[in-house]
PDB file of N, CA and C in Angstrom:
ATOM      1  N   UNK A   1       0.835  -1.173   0.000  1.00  0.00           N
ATOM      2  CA  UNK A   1       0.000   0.000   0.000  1.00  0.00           C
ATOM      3  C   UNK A   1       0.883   1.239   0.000  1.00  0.00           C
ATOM      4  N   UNK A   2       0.621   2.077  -0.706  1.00  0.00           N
ATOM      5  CA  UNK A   2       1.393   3.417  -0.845  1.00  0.00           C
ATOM      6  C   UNK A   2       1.157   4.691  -0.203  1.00  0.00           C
ATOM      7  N   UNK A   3       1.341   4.763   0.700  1.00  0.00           N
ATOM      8  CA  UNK A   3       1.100   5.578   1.625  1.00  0.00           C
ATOM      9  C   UNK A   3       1.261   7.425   1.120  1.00  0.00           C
ATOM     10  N   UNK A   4       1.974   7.658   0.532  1.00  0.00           N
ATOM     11  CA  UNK A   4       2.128   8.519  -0.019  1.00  0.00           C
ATOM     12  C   UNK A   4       2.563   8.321  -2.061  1.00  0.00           C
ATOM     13  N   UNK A   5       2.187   9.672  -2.689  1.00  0.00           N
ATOM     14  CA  UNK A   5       2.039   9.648  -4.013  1.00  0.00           C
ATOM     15  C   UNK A   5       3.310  10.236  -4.323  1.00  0.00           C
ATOM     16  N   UNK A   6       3.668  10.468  -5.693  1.00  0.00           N
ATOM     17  CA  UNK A   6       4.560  11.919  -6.075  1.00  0.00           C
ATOM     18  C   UNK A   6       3.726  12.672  -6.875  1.00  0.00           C
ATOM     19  N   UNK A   7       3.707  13.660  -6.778  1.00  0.00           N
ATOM     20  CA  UNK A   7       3.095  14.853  -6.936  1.00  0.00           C
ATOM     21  C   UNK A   7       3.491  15.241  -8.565  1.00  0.00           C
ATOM     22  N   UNK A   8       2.940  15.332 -10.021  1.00  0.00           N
ATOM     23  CA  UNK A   8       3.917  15.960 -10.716  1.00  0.00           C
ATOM     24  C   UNK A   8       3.122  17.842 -10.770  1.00  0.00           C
ATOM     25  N   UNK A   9       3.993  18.695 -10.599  1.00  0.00           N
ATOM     26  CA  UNK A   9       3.685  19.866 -10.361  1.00  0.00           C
ATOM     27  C   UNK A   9       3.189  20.622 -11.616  1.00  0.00           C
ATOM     28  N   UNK A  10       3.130  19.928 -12.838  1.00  0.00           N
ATOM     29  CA  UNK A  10       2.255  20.457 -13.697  1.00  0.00           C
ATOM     30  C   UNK A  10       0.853  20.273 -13.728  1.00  0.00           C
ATOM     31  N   UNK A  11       0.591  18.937 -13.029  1.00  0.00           N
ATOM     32  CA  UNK A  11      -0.959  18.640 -13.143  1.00  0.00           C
ATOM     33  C   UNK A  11      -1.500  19.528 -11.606  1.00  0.00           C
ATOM     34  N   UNK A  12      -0.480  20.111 -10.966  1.00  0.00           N
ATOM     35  CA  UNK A  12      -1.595  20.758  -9.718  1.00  0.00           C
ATOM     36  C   UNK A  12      -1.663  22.329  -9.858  1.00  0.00           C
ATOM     37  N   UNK A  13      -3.211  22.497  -9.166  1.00  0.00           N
ATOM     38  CA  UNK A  13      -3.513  23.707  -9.459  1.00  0.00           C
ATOM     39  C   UNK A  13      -2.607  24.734  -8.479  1.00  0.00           C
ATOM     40  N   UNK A  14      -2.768  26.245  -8.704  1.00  0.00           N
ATOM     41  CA  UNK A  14      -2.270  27.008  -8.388  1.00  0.00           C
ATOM     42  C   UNK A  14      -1.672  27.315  -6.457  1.00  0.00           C
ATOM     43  N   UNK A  15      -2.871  26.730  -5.747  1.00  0.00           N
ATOM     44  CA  UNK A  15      -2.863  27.071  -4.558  1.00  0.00           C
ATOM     45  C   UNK A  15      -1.778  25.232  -4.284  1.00  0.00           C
ATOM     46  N   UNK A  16      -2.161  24.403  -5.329  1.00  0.00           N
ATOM     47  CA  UNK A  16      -1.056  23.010  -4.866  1.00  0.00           C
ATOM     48  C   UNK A  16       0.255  23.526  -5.404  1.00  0.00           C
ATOM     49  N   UNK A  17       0.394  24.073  -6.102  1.00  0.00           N
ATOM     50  CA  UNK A  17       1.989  24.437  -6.566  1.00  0.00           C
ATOM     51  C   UNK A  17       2.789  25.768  -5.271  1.00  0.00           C
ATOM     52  N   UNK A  18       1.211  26.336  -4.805  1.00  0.00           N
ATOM     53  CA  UNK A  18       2.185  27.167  -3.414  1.00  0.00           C
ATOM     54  C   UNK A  18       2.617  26.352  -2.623  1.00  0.00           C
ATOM     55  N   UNK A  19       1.951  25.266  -1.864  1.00  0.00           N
ATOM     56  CA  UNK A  19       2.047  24.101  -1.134  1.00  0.00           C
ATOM     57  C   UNK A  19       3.329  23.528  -1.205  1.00  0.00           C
ATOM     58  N   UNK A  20       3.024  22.861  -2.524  1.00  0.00           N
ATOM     59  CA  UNK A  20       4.583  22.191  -2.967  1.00  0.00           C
ATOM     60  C   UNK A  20       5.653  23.056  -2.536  1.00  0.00           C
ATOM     61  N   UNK A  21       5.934  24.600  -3.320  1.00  0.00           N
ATOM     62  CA  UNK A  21       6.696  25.464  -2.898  1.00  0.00           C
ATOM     63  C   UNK A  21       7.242  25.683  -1.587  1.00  0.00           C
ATOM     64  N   UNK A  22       6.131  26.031  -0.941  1.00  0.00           N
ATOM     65  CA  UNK A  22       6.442  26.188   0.463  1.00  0.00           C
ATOM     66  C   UNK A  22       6.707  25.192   1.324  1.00  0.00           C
ATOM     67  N   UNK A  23       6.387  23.543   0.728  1.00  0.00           N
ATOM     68  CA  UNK A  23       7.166  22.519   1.645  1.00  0.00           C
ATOM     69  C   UNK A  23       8.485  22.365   1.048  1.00  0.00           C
ATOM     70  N   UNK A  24       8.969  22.715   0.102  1.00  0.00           N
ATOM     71  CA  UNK A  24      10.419  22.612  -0.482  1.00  0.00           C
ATOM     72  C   UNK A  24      10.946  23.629   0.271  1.00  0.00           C
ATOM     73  N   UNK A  25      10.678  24.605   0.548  1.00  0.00           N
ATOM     74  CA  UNK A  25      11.674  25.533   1.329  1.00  0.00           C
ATOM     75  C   UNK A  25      11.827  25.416   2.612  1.00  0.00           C
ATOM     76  N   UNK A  26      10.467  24.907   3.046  1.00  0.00           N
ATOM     77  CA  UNK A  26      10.819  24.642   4.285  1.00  0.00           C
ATOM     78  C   UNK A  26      11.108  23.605   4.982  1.00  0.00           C
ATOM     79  N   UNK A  27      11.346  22.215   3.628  1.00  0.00           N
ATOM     80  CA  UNK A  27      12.762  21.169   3.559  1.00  0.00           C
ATOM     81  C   UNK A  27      14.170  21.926   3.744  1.00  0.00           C
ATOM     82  N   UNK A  28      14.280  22.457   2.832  1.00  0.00           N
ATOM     83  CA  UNK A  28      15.262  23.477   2.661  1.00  0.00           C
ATOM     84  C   UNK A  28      16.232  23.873   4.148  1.00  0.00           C
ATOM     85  N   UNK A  29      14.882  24.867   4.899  1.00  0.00           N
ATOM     86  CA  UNK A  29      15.719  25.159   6.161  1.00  0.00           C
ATOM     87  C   UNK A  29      15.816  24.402   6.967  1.00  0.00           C
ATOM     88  N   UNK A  30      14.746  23.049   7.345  1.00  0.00           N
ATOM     89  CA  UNK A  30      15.355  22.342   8.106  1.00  0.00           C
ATOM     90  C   UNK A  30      16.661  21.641   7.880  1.00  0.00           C
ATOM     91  N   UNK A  31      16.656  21.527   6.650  1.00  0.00           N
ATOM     92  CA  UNK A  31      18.098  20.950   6.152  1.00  0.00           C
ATOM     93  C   UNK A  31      19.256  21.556   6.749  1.00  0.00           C
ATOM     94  N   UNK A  32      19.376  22.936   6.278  1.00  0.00           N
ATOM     95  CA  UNK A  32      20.042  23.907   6.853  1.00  0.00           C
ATOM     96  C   UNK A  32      20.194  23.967   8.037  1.00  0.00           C
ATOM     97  N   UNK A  33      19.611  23.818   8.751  1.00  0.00           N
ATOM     98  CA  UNK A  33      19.461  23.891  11.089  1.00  0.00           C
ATOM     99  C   UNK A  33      20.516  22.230  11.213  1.00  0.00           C
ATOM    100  N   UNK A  34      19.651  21.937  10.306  1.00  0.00           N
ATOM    101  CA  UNK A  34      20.333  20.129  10.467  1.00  0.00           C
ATOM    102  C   UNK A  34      22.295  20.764  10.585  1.00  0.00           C
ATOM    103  N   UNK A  35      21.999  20.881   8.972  1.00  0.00           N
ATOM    104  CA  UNK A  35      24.002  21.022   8.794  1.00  0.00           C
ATOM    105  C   UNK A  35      24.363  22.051   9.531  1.00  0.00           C
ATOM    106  N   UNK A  36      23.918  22.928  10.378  1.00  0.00           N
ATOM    107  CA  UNK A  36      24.490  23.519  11.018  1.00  0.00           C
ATOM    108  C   UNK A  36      24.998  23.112  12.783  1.00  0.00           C
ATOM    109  N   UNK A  37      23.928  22.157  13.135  1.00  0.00           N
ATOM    110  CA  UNK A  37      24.036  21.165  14.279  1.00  0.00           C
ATOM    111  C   UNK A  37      25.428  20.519  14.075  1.00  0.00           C
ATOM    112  N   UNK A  38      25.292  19.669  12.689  1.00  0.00           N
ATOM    113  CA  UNK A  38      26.462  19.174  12.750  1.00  0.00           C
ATOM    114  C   UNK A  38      27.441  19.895  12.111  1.00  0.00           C
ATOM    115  N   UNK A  39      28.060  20.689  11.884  1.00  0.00           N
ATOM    116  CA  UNK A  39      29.403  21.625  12.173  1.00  0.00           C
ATOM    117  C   UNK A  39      29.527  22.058  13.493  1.00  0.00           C
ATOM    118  N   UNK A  40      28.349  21.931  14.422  1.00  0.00           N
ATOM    119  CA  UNK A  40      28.847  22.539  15.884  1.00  0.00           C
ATOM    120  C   UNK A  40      29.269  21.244  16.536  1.00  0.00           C
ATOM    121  N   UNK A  41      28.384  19.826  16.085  1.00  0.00           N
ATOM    122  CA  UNK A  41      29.207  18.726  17.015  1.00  0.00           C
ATOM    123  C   UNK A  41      30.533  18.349  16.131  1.00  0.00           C
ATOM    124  N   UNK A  42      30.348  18.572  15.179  1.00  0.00           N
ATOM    125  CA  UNK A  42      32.333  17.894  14.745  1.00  0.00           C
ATOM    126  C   UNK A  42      32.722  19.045  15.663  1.00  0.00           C
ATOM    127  N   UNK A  43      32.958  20.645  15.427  1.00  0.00           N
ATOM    128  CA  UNK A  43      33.738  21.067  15.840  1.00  0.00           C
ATOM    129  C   UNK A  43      34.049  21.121  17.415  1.00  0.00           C
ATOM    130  N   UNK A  44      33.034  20.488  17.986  1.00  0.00           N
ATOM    131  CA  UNK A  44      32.494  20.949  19.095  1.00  0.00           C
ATOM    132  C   UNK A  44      33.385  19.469  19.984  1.00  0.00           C
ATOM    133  N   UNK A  45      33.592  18.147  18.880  1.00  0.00           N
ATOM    134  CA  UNK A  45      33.935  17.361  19.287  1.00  0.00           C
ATOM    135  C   UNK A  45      35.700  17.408  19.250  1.00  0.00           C
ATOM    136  N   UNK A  46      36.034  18.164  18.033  1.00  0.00           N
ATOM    137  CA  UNK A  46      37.468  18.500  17.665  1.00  0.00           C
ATOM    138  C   UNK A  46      37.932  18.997  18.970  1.00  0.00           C
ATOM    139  N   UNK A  47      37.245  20.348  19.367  1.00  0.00           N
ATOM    140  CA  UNK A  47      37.896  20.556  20.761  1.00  0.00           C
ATOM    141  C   UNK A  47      38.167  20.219  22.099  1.00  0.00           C
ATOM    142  N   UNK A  48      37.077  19.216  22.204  1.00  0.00           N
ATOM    143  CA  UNK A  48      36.944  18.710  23.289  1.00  0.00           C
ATOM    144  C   UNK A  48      38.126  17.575  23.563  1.00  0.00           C
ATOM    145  N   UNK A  49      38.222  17.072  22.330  1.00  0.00           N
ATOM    146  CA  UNK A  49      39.617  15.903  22.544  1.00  0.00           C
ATOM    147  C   UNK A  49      40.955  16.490  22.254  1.00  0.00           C
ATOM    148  N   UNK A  50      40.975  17.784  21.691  1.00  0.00           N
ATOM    149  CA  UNK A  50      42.156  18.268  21.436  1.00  0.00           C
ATOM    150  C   UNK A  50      43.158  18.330  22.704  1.00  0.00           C
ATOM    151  N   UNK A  51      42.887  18.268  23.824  1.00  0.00           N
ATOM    152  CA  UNK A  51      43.656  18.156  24.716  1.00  0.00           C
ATOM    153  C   UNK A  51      44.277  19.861  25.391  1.00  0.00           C
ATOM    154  N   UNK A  52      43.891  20.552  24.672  1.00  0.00           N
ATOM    155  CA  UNK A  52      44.398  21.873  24.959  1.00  0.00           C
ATOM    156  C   UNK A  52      43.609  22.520  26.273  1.00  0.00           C
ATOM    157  N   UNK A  53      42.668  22.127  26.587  1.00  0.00           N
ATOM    158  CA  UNK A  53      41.287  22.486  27.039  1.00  0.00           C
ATOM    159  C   UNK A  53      41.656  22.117  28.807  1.00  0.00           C
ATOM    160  N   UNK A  54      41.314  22.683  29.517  1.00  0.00           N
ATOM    161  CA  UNK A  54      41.635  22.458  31.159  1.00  0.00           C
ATOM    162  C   UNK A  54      40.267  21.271  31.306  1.00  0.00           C
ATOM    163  N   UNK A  55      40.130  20.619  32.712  1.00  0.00           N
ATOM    164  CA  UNK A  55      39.543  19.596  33.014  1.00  0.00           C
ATOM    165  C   UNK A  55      37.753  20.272  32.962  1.00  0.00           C
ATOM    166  N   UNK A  56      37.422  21.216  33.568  1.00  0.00           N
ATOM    167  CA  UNK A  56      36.091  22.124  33.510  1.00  0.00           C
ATOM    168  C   UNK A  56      35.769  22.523  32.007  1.00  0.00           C
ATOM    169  N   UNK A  57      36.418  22.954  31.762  1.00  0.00           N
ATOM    170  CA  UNK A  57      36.232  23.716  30.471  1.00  0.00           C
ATOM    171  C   UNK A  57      35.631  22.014  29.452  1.00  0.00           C
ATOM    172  N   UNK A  58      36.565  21.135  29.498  1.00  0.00           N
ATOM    173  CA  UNK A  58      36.231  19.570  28.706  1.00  0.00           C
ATOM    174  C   UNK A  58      34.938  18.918  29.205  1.00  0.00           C
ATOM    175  N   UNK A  59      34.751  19.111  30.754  1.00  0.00           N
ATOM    176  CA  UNK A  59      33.345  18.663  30.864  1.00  0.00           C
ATOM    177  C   UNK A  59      32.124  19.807  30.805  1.00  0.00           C
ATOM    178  N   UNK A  60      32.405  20.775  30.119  1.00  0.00           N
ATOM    179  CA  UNK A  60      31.282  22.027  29.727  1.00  0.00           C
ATOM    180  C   UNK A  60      31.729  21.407  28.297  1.00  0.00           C
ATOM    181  N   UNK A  61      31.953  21.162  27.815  1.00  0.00           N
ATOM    182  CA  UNK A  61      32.187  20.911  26.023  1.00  0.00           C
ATOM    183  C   UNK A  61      31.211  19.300  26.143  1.00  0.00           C
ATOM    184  N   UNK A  62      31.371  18.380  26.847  1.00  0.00           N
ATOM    185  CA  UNK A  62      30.784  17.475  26.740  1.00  0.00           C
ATOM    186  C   UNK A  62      29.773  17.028  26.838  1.00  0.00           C
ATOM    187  N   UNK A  63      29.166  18.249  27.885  1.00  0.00           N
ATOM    188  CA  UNK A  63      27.539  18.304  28.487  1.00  0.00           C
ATOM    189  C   UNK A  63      26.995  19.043  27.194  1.00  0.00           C
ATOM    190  N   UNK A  64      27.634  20.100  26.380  1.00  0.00           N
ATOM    191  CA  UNK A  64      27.361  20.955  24.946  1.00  0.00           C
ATOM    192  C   UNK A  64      27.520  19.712  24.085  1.00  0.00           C
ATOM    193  N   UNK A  65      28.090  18.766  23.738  1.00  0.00           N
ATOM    194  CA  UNK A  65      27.853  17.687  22.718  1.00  0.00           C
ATOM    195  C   UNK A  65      26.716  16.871  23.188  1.00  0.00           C
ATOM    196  N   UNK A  66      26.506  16.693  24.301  1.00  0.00           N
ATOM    197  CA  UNK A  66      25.528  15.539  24.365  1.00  0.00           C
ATOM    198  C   UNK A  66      23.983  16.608  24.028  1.00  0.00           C
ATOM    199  N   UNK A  67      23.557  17.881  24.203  1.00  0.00           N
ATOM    200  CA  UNK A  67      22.666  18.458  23.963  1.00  0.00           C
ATOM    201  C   UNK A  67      22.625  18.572  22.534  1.00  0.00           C
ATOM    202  N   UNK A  68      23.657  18.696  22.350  1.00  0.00           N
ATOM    203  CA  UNK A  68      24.141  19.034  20.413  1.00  0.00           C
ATOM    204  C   UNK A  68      23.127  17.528  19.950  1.00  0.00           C
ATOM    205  N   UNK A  69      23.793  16.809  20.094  1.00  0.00           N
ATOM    206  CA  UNK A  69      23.914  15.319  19.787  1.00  0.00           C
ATOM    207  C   UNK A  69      21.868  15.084  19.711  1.00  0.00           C
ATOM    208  N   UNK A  70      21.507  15.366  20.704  1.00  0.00           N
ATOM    209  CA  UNK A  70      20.050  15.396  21.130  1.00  0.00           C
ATOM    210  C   UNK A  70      19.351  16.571  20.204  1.00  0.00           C
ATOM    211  N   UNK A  71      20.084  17.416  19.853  1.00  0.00           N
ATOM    212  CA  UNK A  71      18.928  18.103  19.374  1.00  0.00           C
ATOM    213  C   UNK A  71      19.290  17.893  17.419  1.00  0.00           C
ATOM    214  N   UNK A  72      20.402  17.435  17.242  1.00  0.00           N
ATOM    215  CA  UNK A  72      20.832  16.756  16.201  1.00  0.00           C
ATOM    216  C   UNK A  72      19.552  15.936  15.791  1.00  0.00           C
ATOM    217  N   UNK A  73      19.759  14.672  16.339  1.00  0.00           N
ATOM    218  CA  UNK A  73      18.744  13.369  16.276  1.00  0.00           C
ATOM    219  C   UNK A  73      17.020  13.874  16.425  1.00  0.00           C
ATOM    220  N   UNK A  74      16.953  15.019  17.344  1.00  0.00           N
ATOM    221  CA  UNK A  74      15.523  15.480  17.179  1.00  0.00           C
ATOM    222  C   UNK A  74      15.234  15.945  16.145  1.00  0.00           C
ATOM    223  N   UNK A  75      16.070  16.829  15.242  1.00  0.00           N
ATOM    224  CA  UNK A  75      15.923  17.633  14.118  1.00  0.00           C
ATOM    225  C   UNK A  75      15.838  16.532  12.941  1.00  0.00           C
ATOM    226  N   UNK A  76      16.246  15.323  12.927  1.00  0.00           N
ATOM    227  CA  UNK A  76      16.218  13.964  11.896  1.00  0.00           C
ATOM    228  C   UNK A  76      14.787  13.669  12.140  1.00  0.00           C
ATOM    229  N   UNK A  77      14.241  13.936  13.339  1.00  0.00           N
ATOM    230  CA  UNK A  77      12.672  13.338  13.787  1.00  0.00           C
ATOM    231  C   UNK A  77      12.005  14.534  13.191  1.00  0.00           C
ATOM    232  N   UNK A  78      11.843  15.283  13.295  1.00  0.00           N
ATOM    233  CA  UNK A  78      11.642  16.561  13.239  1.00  0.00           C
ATOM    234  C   UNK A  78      10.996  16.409  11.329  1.00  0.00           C
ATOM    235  N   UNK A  79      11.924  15.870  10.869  1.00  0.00           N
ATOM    236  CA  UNK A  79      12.209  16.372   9.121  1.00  0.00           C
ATOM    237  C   UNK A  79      11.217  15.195   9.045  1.00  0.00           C
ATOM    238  N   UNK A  80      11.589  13.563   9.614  1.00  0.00           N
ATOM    239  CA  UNK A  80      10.811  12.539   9.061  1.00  0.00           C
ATOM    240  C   UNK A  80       8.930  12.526   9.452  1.00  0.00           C
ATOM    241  N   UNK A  81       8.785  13.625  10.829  1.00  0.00           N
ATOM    242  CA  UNK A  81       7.669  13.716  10.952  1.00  0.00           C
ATOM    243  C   UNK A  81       6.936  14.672   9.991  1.00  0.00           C
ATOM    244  N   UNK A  82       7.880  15.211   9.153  1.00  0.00           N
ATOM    245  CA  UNK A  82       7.196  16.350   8.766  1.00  0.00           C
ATOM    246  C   UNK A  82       7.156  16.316   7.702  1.00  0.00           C
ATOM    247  N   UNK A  83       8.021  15.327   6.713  1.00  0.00           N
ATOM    248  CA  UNK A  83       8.437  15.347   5.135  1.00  0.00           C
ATOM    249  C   UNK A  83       8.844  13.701   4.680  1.00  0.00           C
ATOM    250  N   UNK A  84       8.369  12.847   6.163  1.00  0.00           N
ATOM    251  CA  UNK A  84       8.778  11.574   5.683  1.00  0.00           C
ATOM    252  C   UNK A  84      10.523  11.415   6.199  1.00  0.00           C
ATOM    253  N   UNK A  85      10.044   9.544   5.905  1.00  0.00           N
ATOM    254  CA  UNK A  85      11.251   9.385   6.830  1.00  0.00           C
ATOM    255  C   UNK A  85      12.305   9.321   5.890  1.00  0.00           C
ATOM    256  N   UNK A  86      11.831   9.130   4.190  1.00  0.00           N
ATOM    257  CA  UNK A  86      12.848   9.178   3.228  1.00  0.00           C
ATOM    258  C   UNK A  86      14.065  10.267   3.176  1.00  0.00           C
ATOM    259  N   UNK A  87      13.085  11.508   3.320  1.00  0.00           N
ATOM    260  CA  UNK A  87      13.541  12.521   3.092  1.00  0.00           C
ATOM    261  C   UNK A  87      14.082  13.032   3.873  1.00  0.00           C
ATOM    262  N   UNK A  88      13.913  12.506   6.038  1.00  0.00           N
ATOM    263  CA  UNK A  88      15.057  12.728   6.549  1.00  0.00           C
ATOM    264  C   UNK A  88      16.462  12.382   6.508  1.00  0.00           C
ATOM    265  N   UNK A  89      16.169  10.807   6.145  1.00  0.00           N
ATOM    266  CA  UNK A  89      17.650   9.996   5.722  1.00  0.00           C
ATOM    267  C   UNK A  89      18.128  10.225   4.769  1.00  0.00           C
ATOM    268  N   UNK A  90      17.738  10.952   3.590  1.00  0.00           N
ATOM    269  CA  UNK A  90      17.822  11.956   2.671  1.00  0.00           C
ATOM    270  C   UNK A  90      18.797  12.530   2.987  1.00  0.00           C
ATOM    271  N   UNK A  91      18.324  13.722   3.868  1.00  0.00           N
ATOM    272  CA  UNK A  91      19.153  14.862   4.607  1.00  0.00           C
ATOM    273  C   UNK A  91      19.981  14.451   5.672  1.00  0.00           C
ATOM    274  N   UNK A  92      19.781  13.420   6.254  1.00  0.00           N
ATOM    275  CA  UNK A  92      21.232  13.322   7.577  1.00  0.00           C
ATOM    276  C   UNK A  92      22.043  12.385   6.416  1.00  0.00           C
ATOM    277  N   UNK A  93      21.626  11.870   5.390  1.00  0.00           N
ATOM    278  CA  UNK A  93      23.235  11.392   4.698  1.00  0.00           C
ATOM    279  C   UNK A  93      23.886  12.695   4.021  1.00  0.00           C
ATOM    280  N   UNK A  94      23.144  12.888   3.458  1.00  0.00           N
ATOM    281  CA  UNK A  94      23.658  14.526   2.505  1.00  0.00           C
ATOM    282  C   UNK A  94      24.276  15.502   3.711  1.00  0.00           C
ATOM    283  N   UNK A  95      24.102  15.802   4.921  1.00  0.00           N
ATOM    284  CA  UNK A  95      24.799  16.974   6.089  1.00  0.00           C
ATOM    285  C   UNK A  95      25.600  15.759   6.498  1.00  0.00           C
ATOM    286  N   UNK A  96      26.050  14.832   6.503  1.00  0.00           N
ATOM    287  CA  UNK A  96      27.171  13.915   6.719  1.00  0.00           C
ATOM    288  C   UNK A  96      28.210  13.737   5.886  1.00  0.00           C
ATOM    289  N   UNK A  97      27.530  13.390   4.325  1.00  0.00           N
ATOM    290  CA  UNK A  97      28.383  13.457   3.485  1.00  0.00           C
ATOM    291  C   UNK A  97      29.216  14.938   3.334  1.00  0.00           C
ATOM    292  N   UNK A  98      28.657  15.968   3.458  1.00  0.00           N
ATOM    293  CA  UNK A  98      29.000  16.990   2.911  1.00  0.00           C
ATOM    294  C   UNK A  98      29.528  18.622   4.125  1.00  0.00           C
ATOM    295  N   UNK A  99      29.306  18.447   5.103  1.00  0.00           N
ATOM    296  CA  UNK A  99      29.320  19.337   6.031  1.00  0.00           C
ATOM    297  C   UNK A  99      30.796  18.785   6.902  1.00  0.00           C
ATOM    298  N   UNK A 100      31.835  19.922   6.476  1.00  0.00           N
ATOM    299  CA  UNK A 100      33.144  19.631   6.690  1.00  0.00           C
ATOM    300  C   UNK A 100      33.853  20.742   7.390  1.00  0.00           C
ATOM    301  N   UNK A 101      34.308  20.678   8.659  1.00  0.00           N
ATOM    302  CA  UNK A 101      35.052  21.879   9.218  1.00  0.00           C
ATOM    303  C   UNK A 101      36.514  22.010   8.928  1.00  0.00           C
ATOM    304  N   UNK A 102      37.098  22.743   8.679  1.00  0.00           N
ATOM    305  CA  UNK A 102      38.302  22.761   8.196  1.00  0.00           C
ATOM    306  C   UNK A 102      39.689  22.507   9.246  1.00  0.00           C
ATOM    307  N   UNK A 103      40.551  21.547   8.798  1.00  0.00           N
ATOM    308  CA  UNK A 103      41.337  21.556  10.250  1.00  0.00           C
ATOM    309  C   UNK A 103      41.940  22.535  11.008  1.00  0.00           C
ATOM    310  N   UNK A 104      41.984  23.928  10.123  1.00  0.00           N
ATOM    311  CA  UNK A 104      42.952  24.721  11.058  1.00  0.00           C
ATOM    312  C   UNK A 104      41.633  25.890  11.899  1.00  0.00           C
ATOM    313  N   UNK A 105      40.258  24.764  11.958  1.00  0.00           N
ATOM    314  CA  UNK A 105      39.394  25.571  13.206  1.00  0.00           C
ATOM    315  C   UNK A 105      39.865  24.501  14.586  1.00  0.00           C
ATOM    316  N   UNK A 106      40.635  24.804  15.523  1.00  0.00           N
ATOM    317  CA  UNK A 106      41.273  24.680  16.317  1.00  0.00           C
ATOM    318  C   UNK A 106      40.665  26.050  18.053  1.00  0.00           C
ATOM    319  N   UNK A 107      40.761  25.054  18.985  1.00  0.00           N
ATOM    320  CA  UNK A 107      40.319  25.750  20.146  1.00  0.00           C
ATOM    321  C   UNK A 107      41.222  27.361  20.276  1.00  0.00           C
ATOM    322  N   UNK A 108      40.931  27.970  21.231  1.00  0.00           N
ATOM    323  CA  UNK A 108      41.533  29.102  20.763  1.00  0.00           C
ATOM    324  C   UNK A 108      43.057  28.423  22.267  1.00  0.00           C
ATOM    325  N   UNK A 109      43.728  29.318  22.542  1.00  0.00           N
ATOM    326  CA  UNK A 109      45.104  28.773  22.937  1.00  0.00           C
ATOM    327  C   UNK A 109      44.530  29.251  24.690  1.00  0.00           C
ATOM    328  N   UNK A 110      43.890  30.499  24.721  1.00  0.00           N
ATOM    329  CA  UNK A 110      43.353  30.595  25.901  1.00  0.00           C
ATOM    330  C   UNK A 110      42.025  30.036  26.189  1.00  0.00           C
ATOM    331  N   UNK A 111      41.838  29.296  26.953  1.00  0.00           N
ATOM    332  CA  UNK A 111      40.416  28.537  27.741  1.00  0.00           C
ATOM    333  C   UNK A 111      39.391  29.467  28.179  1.00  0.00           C
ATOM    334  N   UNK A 112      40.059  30.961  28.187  1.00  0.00           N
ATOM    335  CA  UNK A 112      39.183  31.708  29.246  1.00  0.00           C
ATOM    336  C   UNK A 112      37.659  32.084  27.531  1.00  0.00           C
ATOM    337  N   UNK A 113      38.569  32.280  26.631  1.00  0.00           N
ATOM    338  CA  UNK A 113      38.043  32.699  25.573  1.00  0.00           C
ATOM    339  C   UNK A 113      37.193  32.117  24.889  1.00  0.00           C
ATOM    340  N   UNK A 114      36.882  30.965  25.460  1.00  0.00           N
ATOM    341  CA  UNK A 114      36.054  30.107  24.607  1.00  0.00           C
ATOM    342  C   UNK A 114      34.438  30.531  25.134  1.00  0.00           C
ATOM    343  N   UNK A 115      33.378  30.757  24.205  1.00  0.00           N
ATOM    344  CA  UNK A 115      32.130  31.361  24.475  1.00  0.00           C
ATOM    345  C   UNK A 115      32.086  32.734  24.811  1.00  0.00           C
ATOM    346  N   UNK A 116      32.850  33.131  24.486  1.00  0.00           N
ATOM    347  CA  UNK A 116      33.168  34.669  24.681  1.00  0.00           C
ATOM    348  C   UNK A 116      33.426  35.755  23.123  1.00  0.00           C
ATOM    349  N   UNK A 117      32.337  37.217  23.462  1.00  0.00           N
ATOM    350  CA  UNK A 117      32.700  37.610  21.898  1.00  0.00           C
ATOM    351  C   UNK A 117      32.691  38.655  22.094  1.00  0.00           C
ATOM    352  N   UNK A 118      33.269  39.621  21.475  1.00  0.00           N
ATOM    353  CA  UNK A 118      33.875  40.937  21.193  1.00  0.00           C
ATOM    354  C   UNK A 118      32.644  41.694  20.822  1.00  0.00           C
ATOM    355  N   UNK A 119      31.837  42.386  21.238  1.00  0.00           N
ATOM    356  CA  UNK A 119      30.903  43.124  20.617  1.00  0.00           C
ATOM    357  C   UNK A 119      31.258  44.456  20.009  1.00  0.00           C
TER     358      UNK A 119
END
């Protein structure tokens, strides 16, 4: 049984082609929240093992990954409740495959500085 159809967007009328529209974009940004979760847990994980980091400062980075981590996996629920579960596994392979921090993002050398910003 087929639980869901595909849509072709020439045969739907005007107010189904806003629809369509507006669930593609707002695939779109969840996608986006997604890959941005994960650039904060790689990087978030880079620092934490880098070793540079005092003993406090590593268990405030770890309690921040495990929330990361949680709201990661909610945002995969999030997409499959909302667009199917295809189309979340869709998107957590595609922000896996493709969402890459560069190696020379590195902790900063002082501990005090970390979460801290220059206004």
């Amino acid at each position: 049984m087929t639980l869901t159809v595909a849509v072709n967007p020439s045969l739907a009328g005007p107010a189904s082609r806003f629809v369509l529209e507006h669930e593609q974009v707002s695939l779109s940004d969840a996608v986006e929240q997604l890959a941005g979760l994960r650039f904060s847990i790689v990087l978030s994980a880079r620092w934490e093992s880098s070793g540079t980091l005092s003993g406090d400062d590593r268990l405030e980075l770890r309690d921040e990954l495990r929330q990361l981590r949680s709201r990661y996996s909610d945002k995969i629920d999030e997409i499959a409740m909302n667009y199917g579960v295809q189309a979340a596994m869709a998107a957590k392979e595609g922000v896996e495959r493709e969402v890459i921090v560069p190696k020379t993002m590195m902790p900063p050398r002082n501990a005090e500085s970390i979460g801290t910003h220059d206004i």
